[in-house]
Protein backbone atom coordinates (compact mmCIF):
# COMPACT_ATOMS: atom_id res chain seq x y z
CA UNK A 1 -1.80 11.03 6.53
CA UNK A 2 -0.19 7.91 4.49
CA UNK A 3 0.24 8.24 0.90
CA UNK A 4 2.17 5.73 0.07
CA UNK A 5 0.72 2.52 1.13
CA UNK A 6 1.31 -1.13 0.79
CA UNK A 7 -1.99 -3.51 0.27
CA UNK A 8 -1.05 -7.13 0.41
CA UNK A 9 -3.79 -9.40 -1.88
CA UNK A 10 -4.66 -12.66 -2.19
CA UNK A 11 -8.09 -12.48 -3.49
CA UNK A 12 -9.76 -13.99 -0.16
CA UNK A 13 -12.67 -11.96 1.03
CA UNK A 14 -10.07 -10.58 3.91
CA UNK A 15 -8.08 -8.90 1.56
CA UNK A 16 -11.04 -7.65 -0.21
CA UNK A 17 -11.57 -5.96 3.36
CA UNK A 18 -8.33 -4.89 3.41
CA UNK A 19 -8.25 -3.07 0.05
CA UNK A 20 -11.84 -0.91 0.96
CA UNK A 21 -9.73 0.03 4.38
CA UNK A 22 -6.63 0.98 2.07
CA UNK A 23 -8.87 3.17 0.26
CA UNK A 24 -10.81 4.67 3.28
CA UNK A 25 -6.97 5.61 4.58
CA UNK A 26 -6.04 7.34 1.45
CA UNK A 27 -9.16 8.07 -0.54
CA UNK A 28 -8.80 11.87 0.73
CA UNK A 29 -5.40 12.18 -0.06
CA UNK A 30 -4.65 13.43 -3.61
CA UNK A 31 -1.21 12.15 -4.44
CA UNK A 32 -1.45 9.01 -2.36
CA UNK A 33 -0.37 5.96 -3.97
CA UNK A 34 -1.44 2.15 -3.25
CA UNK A 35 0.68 -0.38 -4.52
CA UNK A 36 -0.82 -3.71 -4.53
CA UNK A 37 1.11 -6.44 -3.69
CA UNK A 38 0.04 -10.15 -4.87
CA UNK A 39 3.08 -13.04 -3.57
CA UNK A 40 3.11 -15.65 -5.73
CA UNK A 41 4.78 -18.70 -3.98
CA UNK A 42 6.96 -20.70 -6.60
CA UNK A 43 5.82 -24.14 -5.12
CA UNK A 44 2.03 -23.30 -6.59
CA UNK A 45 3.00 -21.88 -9.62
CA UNK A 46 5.24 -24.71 -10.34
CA UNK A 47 2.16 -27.10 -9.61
CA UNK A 48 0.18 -25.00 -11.88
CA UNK A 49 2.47 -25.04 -14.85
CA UNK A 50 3.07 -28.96 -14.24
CA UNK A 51 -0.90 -29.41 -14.77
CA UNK A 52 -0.10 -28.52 -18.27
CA UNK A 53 -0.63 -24.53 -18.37
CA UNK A 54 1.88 -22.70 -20.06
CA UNK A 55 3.68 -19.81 -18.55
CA UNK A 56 1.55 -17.43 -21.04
CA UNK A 57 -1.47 -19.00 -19.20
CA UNK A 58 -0.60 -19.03 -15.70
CA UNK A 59 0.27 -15.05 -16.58
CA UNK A 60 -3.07 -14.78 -18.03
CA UNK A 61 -4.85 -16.05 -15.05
CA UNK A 62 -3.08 -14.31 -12.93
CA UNK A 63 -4.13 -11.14 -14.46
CA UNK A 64 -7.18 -12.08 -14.33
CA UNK A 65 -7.30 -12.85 -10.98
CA UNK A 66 -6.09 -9.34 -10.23
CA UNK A 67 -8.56 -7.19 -12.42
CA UNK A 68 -11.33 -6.75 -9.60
CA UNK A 69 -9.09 -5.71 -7.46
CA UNK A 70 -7.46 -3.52 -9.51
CA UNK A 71 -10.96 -2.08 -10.29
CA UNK A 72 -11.90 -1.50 -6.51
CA UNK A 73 -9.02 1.17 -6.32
CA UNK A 74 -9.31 2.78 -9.91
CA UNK A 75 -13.79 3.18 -9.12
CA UNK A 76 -12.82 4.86 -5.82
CA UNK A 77 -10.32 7.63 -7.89
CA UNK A 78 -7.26 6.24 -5.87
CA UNK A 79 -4.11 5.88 -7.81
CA UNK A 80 -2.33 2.43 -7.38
CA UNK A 81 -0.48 -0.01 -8.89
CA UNK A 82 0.38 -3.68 -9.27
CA UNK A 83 3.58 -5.73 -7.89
CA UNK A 84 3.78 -9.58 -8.44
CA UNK A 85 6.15 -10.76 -6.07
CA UNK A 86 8.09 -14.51 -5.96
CA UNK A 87 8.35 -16.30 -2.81
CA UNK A 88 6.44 -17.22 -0.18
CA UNK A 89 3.66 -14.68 0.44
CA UNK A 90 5.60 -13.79 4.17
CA UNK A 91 8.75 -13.27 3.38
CA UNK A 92 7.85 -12.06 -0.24
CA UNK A 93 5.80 -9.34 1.57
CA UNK A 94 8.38 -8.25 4.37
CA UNK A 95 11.54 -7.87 2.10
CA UNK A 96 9.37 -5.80 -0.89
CA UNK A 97 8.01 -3.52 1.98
CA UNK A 98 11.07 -3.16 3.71
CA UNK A 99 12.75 -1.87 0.96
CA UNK A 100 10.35 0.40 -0.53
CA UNK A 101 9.91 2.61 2.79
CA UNK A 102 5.91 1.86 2.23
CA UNK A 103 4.23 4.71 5.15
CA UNK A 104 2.36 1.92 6.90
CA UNK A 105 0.93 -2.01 5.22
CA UNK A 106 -2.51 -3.26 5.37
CA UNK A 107 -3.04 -7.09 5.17
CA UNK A 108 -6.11 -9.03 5.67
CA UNK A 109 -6.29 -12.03 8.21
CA UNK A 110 -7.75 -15.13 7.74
CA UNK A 111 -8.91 -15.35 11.69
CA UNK A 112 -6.82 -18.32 12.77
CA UNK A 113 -7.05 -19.44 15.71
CA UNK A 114 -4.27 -19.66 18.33
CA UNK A 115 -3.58 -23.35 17.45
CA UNK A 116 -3.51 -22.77 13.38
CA UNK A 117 -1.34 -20.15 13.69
CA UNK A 118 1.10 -22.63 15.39
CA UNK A 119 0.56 -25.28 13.02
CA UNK A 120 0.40 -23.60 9.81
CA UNK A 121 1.55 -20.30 10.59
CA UNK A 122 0.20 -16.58 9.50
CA UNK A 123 1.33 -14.50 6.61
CA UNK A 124 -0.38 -11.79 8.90
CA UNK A 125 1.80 -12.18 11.47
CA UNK A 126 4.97 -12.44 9.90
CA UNK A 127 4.45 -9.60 8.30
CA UNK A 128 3.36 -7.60 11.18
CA UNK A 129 5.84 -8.62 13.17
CA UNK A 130 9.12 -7.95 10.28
CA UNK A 131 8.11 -4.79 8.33
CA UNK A 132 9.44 -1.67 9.50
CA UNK A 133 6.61 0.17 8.88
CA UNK A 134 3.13 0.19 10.76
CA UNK A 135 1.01 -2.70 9.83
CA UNK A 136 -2.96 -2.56 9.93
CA UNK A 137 -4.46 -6.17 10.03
CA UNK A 138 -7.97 -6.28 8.76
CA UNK A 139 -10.49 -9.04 9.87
């Protein structure tokens, strides 16, 4: 049984997917914990801030942003909480869970392809292939 599990977010429809299957795994666990984890890469938030939002706003957004998916966990009675990480989303993601001994990490994939994954890359797979712990990759 995992109860303490790591739920990487990005507010994509995939990571919606991932959260319900976070909650599925623990939902029957009493003491089980989700921690959300939302990366936020320092190149956006800089672009953000330079489009004239103050640091007060970009917070404010951001909480906003997380609020439904806060909500899935707290209307399905499992216990979590909320990280904001710096960095980008990969390496953000690997290092937290990596130090916090998380029982396994759920992540949603966007369903590259073989040739976008080259190209551009997948936080997915970084973090599947770097965390200690298991990692469940929800399409």
């Amino acid at each position: 049984m995992y109860r303490n599990l790591l739920v990487a977010m990005d507010g994509s429809e995939h990571s919606k997917r991932a959260a319900k299957e976070a909650i599925r795994l623990v939902k029957d666990t009493p003491d089980a914990e989700v921690t959300i984890a939302y990366a936020i890469d320092y190149d956006k938030a800089e672009k953000e801030i330079s489009k004239g939002q103050t640091n007060e706003q970009v917070a404010a957004a951001r909480k906003e942003f997380l609020a439904p998916l806060e909500m899935l966990f707290k209307e399905a009675g499992v216990t979590s909480k909320t990280v904001v990480l710096h960095g980008s989303p990969g390496s953000a993601i690997v290092e937290h869970a990596n130090e916090q001994g998380y029982d396994a990490v759920v992540i949603g994939s966007r369903g590259l392809n073989p040739v976008q994954q080259f190209v551009l890359g997948s936080v997915s797979h970084k973090v599947a292939k770097r965390v200690k712990a298991p990692v469940l990759i929800v399409k």
